[in-house]
PDB file of N, CA and C in Angstrom:
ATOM      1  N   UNK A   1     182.818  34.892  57.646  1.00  0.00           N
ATOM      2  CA  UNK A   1     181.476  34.373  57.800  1.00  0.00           C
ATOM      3  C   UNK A   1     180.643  35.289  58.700  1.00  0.00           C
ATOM      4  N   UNK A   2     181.302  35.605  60.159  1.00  0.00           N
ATOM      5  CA  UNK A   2     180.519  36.507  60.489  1.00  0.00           C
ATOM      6  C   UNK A   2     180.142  37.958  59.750  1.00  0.00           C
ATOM      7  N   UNK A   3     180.900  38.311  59.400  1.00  0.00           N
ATOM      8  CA  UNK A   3     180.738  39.818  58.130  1.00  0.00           C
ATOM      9  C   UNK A   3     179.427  39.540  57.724  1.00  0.00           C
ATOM     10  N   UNK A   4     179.764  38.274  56.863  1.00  0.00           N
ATOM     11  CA  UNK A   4     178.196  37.985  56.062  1.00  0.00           C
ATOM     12  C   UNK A   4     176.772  38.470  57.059  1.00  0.00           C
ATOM     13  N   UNK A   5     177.031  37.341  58.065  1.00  0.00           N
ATOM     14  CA  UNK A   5     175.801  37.503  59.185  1.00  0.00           C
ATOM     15  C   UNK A   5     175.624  38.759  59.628  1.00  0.00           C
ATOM     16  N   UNK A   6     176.238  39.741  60.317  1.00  0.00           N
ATOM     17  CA  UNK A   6     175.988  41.163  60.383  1.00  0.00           C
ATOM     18  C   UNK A   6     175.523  41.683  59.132  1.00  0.00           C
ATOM     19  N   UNK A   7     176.093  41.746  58.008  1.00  0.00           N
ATOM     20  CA  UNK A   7     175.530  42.497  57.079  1.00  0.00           C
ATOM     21  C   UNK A   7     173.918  42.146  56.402  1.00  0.00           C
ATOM     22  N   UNK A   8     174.010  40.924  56.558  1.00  0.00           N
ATOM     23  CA  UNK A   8     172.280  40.512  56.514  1.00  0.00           C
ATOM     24  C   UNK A   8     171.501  40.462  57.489  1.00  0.00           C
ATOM     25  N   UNK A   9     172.087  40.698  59.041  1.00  0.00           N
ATOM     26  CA  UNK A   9     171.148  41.165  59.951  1.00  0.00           C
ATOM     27  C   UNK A   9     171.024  42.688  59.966  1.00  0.00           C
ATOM     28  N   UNK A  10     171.926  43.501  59.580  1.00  0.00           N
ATOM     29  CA  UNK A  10     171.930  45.055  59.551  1.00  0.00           C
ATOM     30  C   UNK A  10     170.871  45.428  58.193  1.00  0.00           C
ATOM     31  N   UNK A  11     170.682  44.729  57.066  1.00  0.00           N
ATOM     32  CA  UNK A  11     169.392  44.624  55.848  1.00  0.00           C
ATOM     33  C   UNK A  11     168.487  44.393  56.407  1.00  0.00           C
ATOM     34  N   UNK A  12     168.160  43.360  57.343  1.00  0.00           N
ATOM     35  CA  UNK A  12     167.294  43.015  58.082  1.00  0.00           C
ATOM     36  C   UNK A  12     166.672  44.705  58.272  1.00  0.00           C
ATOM     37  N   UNK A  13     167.401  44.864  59.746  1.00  0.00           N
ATOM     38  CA  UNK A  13     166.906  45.900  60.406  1.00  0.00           C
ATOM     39  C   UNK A  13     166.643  46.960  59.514  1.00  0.00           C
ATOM     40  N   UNK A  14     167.633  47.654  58.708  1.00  0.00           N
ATOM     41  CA  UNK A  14     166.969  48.564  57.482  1.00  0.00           C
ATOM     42  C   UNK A  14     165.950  48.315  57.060  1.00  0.00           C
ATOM     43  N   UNK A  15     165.395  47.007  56.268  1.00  0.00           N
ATOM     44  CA  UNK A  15     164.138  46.614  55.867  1.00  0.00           C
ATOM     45  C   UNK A  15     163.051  46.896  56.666  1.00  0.00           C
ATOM     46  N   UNK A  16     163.674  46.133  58.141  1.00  0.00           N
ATOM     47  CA  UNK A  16     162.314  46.875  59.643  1.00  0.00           C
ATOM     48  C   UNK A  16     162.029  48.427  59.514  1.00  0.00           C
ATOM     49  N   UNK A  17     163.227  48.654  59.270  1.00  0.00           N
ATOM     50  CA  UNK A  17     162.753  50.351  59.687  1.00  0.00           C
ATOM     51  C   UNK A  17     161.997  50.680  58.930  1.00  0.00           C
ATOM     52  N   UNK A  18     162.613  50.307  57.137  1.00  0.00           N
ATOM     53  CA  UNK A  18     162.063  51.080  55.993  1.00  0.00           C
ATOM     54  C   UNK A  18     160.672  50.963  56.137  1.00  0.00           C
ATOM     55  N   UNK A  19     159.669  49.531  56.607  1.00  0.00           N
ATOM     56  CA  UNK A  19     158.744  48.822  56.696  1.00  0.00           C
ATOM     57  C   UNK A  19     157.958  50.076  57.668  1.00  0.00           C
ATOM     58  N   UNK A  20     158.735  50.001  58.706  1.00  0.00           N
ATOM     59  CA  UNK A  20     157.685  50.428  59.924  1.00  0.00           C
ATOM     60  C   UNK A  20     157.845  52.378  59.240  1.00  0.00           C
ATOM     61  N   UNK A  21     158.694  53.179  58.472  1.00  0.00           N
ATOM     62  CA  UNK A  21     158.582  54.116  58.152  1.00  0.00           C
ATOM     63  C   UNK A  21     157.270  54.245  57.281  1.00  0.00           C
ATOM     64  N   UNK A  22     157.000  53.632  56.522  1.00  0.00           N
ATOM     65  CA  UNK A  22     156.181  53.573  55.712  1.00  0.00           C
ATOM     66  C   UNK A  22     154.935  53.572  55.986  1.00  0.00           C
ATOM     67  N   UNK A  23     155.044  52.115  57.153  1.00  0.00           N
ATOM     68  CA  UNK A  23     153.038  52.014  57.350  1.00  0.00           C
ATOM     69  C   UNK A  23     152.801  53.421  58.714  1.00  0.00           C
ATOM     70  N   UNK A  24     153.653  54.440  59.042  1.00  0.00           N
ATOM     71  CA  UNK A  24     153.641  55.732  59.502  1.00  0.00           C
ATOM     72  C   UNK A  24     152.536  56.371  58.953  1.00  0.00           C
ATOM     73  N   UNK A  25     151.156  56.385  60.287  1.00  0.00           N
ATOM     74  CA  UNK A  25     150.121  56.733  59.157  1.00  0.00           C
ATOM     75  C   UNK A  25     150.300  58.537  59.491  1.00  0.00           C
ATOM     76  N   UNK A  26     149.396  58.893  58.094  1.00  0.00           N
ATOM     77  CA  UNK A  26     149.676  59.908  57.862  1.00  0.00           C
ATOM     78  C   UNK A  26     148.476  61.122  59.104  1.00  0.00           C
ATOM     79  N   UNK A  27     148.840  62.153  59.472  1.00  0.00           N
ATOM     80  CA  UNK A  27     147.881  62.150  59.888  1.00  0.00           C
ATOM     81  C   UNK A  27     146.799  63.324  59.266  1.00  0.00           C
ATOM     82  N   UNK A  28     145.366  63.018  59.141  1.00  0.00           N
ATOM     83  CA  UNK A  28     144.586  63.768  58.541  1.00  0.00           C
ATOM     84  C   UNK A  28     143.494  64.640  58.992  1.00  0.00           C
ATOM     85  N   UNK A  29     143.032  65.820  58.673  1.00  0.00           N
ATOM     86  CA  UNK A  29     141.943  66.177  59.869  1.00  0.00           C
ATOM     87  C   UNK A  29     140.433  65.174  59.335  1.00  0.00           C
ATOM     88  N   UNK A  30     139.877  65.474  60.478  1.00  0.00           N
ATOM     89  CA  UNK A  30     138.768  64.754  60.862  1.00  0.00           C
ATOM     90  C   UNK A  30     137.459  65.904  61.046  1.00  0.00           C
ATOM     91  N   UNK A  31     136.701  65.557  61.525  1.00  0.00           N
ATOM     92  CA  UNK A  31     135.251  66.756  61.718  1.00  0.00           C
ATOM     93  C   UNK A  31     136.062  67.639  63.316  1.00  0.00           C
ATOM     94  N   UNK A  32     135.627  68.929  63.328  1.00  0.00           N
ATOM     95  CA  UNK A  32     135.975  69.853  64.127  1.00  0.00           C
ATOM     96  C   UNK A  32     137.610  70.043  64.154  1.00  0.00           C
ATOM     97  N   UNK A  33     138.530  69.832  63.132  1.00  0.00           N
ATOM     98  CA  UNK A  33     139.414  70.309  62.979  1.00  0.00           C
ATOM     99  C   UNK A  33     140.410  69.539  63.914  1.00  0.00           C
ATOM    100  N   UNK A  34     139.979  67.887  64.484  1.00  0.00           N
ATOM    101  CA  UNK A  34     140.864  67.954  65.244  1.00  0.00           C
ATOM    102  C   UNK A  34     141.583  66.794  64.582  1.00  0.00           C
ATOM    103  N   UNK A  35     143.018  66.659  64.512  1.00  0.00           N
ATOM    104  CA  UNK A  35     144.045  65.501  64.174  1.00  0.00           C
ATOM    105  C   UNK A  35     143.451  64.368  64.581  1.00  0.00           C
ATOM    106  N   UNK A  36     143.361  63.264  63.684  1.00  0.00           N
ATOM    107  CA  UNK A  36     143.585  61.783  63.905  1.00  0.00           C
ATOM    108  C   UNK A  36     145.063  61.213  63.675  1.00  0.00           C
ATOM    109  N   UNK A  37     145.171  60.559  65.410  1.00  0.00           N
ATOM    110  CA  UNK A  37     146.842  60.318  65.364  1.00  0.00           C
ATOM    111  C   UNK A  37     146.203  59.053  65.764  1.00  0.00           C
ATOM    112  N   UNK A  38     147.373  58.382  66.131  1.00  0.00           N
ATOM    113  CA  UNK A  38     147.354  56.653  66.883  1.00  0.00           C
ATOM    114  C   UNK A  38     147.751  56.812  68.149  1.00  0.00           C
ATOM    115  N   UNK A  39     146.867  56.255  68.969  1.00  0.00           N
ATOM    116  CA  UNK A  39     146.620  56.575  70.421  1.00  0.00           C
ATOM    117  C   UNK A  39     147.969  55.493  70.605  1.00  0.00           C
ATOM    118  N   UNK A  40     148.744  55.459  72.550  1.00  0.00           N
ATOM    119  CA  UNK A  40     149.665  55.228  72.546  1.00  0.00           C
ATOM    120  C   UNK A  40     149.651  53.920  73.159  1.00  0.00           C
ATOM    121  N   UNK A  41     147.824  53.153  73.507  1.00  0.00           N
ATOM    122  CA  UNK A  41     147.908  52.023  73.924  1.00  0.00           C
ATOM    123  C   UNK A  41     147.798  51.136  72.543  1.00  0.00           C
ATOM    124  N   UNK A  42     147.209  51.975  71.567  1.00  0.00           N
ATOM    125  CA  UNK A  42     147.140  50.922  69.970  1.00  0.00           C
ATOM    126  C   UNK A  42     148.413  50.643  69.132  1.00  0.00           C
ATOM    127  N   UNK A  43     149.675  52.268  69.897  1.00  0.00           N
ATOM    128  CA  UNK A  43     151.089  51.553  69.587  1.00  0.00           C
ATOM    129  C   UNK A  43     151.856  50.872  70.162  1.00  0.00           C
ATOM    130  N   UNK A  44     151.540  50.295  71.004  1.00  0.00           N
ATOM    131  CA  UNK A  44     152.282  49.431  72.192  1.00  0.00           C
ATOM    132  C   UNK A  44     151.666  48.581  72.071  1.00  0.00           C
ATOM    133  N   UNK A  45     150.235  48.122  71.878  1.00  0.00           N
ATOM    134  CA  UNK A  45     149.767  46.696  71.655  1.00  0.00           C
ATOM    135  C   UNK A  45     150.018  46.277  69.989  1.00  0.00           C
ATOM    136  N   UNK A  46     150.630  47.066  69.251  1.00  0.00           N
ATOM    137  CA  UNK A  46     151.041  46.119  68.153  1.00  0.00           C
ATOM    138  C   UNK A  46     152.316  46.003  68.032  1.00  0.00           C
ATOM    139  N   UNK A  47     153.170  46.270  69.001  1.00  0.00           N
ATOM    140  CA  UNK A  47     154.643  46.161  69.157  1.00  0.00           C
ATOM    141  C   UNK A  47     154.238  45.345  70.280  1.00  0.00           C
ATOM    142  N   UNK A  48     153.650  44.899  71.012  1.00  0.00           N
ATOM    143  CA  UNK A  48     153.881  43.449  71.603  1.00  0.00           C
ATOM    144  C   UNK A  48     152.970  42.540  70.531  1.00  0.00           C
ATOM    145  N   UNK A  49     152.107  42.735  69.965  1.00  0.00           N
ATOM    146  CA  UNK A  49     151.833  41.555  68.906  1.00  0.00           C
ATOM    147  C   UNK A  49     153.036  41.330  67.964  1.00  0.00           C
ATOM    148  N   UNK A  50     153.857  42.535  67.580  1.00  0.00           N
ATOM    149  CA  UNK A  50     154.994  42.422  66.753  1.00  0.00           C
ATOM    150  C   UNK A  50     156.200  41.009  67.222  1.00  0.00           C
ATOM    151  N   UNK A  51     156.115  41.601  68.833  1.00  0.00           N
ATOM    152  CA  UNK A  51     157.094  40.565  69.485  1.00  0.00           C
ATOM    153  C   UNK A  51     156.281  39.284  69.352  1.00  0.00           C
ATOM    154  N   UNK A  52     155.249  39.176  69.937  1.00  0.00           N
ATOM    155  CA  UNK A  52     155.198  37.814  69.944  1.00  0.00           C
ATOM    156  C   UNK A  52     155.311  37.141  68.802  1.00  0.00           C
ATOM    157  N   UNK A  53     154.622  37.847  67.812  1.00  0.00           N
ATOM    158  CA  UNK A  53     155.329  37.109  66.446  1.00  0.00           C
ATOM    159  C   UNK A  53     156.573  36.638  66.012  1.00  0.00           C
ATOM    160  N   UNK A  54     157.741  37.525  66.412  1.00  0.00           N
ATOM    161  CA  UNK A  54     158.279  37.189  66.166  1.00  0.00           C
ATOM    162  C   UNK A  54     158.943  35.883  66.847  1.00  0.00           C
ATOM    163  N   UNK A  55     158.591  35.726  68.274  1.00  0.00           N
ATOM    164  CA  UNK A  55     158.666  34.962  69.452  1.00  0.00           C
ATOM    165  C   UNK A  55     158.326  33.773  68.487  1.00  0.00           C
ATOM    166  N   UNK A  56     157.402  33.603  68.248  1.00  0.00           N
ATOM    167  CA  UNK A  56     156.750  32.381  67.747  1.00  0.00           C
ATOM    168  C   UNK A  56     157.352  31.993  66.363  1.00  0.00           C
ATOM    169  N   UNK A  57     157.489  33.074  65.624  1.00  0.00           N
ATOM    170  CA  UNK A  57     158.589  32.512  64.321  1.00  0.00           C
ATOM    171  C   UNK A  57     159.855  31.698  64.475  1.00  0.00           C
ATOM    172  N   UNK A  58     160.167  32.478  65.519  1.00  0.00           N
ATOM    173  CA  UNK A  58     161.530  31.827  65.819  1.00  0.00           C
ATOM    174  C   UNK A  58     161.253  30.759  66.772  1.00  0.00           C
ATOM    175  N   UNK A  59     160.059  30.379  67.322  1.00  0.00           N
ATOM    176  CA  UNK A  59     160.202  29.069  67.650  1.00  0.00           C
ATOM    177  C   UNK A  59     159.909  28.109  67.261  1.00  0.00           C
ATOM    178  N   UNK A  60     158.687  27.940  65.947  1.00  0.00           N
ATOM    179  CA  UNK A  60     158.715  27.458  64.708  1.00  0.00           C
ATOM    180  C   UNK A  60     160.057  26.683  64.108  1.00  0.00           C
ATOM    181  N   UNK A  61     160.770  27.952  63.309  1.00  0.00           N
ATOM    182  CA  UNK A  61     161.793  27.947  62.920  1.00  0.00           C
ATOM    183  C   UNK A  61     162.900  26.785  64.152  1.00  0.00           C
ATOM    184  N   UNK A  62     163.215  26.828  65.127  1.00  0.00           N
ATOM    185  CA  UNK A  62     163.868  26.144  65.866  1.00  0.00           C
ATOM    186  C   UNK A  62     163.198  24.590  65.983  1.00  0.00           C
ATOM    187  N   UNK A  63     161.717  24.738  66.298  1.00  0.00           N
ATOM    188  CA  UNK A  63     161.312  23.390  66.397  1.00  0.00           C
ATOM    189  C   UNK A  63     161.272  22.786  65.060  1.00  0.00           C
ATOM    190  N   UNK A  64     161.413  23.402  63.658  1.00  0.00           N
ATOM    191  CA  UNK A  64     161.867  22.566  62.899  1.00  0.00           C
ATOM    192  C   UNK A  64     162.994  22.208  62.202  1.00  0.00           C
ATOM    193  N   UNK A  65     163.929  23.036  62.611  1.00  0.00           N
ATOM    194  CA  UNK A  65     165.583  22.682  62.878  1.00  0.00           C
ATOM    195  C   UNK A  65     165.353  21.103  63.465  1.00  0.00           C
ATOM    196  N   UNK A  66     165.119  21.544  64.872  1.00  0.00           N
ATOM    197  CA  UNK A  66     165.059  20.386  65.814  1.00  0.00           C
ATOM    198  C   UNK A  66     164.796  19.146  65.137  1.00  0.00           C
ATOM    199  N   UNK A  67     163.791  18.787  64.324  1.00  0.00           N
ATOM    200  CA  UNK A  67     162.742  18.027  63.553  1.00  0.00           C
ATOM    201  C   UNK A  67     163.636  17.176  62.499  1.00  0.00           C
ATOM    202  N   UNK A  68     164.659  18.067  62.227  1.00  0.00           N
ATOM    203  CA  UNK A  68     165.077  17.805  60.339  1.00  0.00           C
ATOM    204  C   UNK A  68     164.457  17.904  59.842  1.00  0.00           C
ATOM    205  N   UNK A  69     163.354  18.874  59.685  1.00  0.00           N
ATOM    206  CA  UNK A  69     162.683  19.150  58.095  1.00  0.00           C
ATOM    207  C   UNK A  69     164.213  20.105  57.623  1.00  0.00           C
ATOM    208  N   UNK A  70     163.416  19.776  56.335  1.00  0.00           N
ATOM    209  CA  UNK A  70     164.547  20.455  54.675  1.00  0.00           C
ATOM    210  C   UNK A  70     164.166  21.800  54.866  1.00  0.00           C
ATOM    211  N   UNK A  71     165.185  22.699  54.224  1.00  0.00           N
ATOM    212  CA  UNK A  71     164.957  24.074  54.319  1.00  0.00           C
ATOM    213  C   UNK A  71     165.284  25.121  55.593  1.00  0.00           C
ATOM    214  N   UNK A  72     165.659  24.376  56.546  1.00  0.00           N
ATOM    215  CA  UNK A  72     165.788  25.264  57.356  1.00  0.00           C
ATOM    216  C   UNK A  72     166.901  25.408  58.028  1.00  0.00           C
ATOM    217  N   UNK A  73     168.010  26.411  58.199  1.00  0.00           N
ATOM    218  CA  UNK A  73     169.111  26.568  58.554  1.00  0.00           C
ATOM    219  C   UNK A  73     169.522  26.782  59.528  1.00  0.00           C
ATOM    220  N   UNK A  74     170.494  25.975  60.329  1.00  0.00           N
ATOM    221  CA  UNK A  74     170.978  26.939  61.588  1.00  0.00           C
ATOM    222  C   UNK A  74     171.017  28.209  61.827  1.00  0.00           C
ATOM    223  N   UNK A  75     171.856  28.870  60.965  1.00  0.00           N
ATOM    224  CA  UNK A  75     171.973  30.077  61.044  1.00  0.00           C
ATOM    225  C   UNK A  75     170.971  31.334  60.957  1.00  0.00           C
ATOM    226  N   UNK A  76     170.208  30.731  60.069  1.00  0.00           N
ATOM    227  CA  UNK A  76     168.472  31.143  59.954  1.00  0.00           C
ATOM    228  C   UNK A  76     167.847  30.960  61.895  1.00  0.00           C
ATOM    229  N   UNK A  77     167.970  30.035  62.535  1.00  0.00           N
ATOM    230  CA  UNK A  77     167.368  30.065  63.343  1.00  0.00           C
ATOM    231  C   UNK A  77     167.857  30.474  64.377  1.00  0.00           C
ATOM    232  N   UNK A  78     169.903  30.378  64.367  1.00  0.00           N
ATOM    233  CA  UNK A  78     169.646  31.894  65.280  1.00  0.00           C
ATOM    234  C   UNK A  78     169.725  33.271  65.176  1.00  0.00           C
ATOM    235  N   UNK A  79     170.101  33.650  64.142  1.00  0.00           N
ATOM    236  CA  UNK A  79     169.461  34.809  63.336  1.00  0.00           C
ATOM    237  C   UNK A  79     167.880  35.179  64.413  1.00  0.00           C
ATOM    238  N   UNK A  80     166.944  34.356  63.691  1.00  0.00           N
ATOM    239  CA  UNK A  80     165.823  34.128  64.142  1.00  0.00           C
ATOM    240  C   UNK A  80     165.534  34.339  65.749  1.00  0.00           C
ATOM    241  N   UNK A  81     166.516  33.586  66.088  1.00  0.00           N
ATOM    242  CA  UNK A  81     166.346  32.973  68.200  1.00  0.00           C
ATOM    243  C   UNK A  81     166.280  34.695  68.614  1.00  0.00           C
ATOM    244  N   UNK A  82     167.714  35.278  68.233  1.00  0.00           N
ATOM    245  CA  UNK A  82     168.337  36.407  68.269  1.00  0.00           C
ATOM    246  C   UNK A  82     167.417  37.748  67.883  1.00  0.00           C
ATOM    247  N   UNK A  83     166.901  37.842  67.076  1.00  0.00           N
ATOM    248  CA  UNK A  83     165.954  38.714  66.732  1.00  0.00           C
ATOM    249  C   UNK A  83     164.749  38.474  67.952  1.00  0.00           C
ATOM    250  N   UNK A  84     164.299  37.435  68.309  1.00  0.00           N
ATOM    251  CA  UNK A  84     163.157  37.281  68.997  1.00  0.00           C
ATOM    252  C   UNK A  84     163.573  37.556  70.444  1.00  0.00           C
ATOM    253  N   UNK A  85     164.404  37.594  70.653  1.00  0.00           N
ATOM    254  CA  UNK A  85     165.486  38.079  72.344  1.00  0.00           C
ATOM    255  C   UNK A  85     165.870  39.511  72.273  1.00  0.00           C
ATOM    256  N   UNK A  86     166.034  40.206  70.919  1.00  0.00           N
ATOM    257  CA  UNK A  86     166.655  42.011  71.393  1.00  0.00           C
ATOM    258  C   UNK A  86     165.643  42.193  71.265  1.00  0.00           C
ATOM    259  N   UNK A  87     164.367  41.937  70.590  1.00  0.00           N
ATOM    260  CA  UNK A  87     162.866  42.192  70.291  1.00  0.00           C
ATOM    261  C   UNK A  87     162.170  42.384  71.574  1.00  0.00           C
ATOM    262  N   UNK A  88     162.283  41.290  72.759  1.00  0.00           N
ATOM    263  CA  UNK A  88     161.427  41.138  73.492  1.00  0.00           C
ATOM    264  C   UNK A  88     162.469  41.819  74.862  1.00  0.00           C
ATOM    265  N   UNK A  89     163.888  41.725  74.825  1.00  0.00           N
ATOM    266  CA  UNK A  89     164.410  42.760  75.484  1.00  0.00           C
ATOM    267  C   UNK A  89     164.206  44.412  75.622  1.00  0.00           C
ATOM    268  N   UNK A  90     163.561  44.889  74.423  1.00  0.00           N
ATOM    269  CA  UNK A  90     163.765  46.088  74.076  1.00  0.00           C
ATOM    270  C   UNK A  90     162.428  46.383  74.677  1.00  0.00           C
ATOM    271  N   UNK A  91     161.230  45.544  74.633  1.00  0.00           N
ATOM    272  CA  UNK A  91     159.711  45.564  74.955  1.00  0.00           C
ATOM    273  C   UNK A  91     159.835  45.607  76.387  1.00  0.00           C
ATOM    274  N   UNK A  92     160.828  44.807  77.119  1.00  0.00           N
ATOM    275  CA  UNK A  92     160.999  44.538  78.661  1.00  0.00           C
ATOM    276  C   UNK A  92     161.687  46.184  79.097  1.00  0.00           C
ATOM    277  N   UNK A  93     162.632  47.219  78.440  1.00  0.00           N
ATOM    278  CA  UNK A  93     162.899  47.880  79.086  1.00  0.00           C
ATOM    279  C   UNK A  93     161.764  49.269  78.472  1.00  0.00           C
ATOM    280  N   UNK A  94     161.527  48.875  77.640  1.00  0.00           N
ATOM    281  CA  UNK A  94     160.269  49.810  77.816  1.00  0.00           C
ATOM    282  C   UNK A  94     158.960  49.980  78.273  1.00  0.00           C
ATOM    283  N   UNK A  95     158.586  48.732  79.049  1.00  0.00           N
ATOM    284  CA  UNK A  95     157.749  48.366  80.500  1.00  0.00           C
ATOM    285  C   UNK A  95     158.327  49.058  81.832  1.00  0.00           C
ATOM    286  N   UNK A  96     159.899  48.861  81.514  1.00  0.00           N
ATOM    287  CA  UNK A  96     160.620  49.215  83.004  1.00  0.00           C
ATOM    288  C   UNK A  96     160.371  50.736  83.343  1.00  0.00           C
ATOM    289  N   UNK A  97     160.688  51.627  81.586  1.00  0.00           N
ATOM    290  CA  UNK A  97     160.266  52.866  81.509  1.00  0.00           C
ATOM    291  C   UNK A  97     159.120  53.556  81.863  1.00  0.00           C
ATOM    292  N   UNK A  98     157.678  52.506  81.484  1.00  0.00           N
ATOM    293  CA  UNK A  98     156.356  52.995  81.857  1.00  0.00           C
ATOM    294  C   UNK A  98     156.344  53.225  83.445  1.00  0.00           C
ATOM    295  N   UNK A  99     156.715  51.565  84.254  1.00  0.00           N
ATOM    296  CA  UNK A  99     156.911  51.467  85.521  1.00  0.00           C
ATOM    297  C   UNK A  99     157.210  52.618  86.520  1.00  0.00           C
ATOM    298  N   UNK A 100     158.857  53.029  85.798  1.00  0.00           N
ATOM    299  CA  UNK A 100     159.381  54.050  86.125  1.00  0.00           C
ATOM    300  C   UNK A 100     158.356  55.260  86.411  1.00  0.00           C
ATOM    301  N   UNK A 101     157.276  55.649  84.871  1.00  0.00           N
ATOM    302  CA  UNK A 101     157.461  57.054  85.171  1.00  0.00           C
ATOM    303  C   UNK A 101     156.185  57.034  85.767  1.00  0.00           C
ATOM    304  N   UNK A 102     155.009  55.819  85.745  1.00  0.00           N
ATOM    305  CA  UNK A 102     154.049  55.690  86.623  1.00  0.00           C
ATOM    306  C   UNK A 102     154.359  55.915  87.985  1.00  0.00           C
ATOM    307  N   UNK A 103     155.682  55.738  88.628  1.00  0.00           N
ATOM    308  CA  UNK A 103     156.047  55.544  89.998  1.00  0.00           C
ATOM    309  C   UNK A 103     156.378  56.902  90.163  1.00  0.00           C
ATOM    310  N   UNK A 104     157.283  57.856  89.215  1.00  0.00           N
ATOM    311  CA  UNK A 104     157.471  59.253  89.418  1.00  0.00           C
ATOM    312  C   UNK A 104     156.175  60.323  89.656  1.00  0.00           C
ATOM    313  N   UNK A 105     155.434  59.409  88.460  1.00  0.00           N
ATOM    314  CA  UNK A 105     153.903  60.180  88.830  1.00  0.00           C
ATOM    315  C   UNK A 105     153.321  60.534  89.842  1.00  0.00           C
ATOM    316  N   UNK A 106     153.215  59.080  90.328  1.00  0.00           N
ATOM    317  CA  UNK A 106     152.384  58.926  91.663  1.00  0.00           C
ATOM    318  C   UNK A 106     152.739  59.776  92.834  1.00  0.00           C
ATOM    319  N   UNK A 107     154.291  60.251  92.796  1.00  0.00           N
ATOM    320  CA  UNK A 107     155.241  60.508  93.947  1.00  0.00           C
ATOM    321  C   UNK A 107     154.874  61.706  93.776  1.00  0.00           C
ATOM    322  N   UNK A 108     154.627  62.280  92.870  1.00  0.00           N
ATOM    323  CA  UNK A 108     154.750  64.211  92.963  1.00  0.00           C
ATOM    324  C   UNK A 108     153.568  64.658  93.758  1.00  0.00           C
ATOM    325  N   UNK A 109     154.095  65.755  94.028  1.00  0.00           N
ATOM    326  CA  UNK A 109     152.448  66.136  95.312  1.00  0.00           C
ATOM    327  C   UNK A 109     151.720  66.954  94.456  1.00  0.00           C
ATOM    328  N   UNK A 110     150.589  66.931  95.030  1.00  0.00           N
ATOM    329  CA  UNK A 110     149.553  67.575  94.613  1.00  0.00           C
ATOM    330  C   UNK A 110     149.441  68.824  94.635  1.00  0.00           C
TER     331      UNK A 110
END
């Protein structure tokens, strides 16, 4: 049983990747020759909109476990719980990282 669950959370994540490979925008020139890329506060604010979404799916999903509505599975919801915890773990140590190198910044002399 667990086999199963890894192997449809490991599709999962393939699917994420394949997903997030894709909407990889391309980049094109613009007037004066210079690259249009995606600045690095417009990729970090949709990887915390990403999390909270998912935050909120999975609490959806749990509050209607909770409920007994039809359709919705344990295992689906911690699947679900679980995704919304390495999601928002992974967002927490890459705050710790900014933290970090803001603090290295500050320290170097002038």
């Amino acid at each position: 049983m667990q086999g199963l669950e890894f192997n449809r959370l490991m599709l999962d994540m393939r699917s994420m990747q394949t997903e997030a490979m894709a909407k990889r925008p391309v980049a094109s020139p613009v007037e004066g020759g210079v690259v249009d890329t995606p600045s690095f506060s417009n990729l970090l604010g949709q990887a915390i909109n990403k999390v909270s979404e998912t935050q909120k799916v999975s609490n959806e999903m749990a509050s209607a476990f909770e409920m007994g509505k039809g359709g919705v599975d344990l295992t689906e919801v911690m699947i679900a719980s679980q995704k919304a915890s390495v999601s928002f773990q992974a967002l927490l140590q890459v705050r710790n990282k900014m933290v970090q190198a803001y603090q290295d910044i500050m320290q170097m002399p002038i």
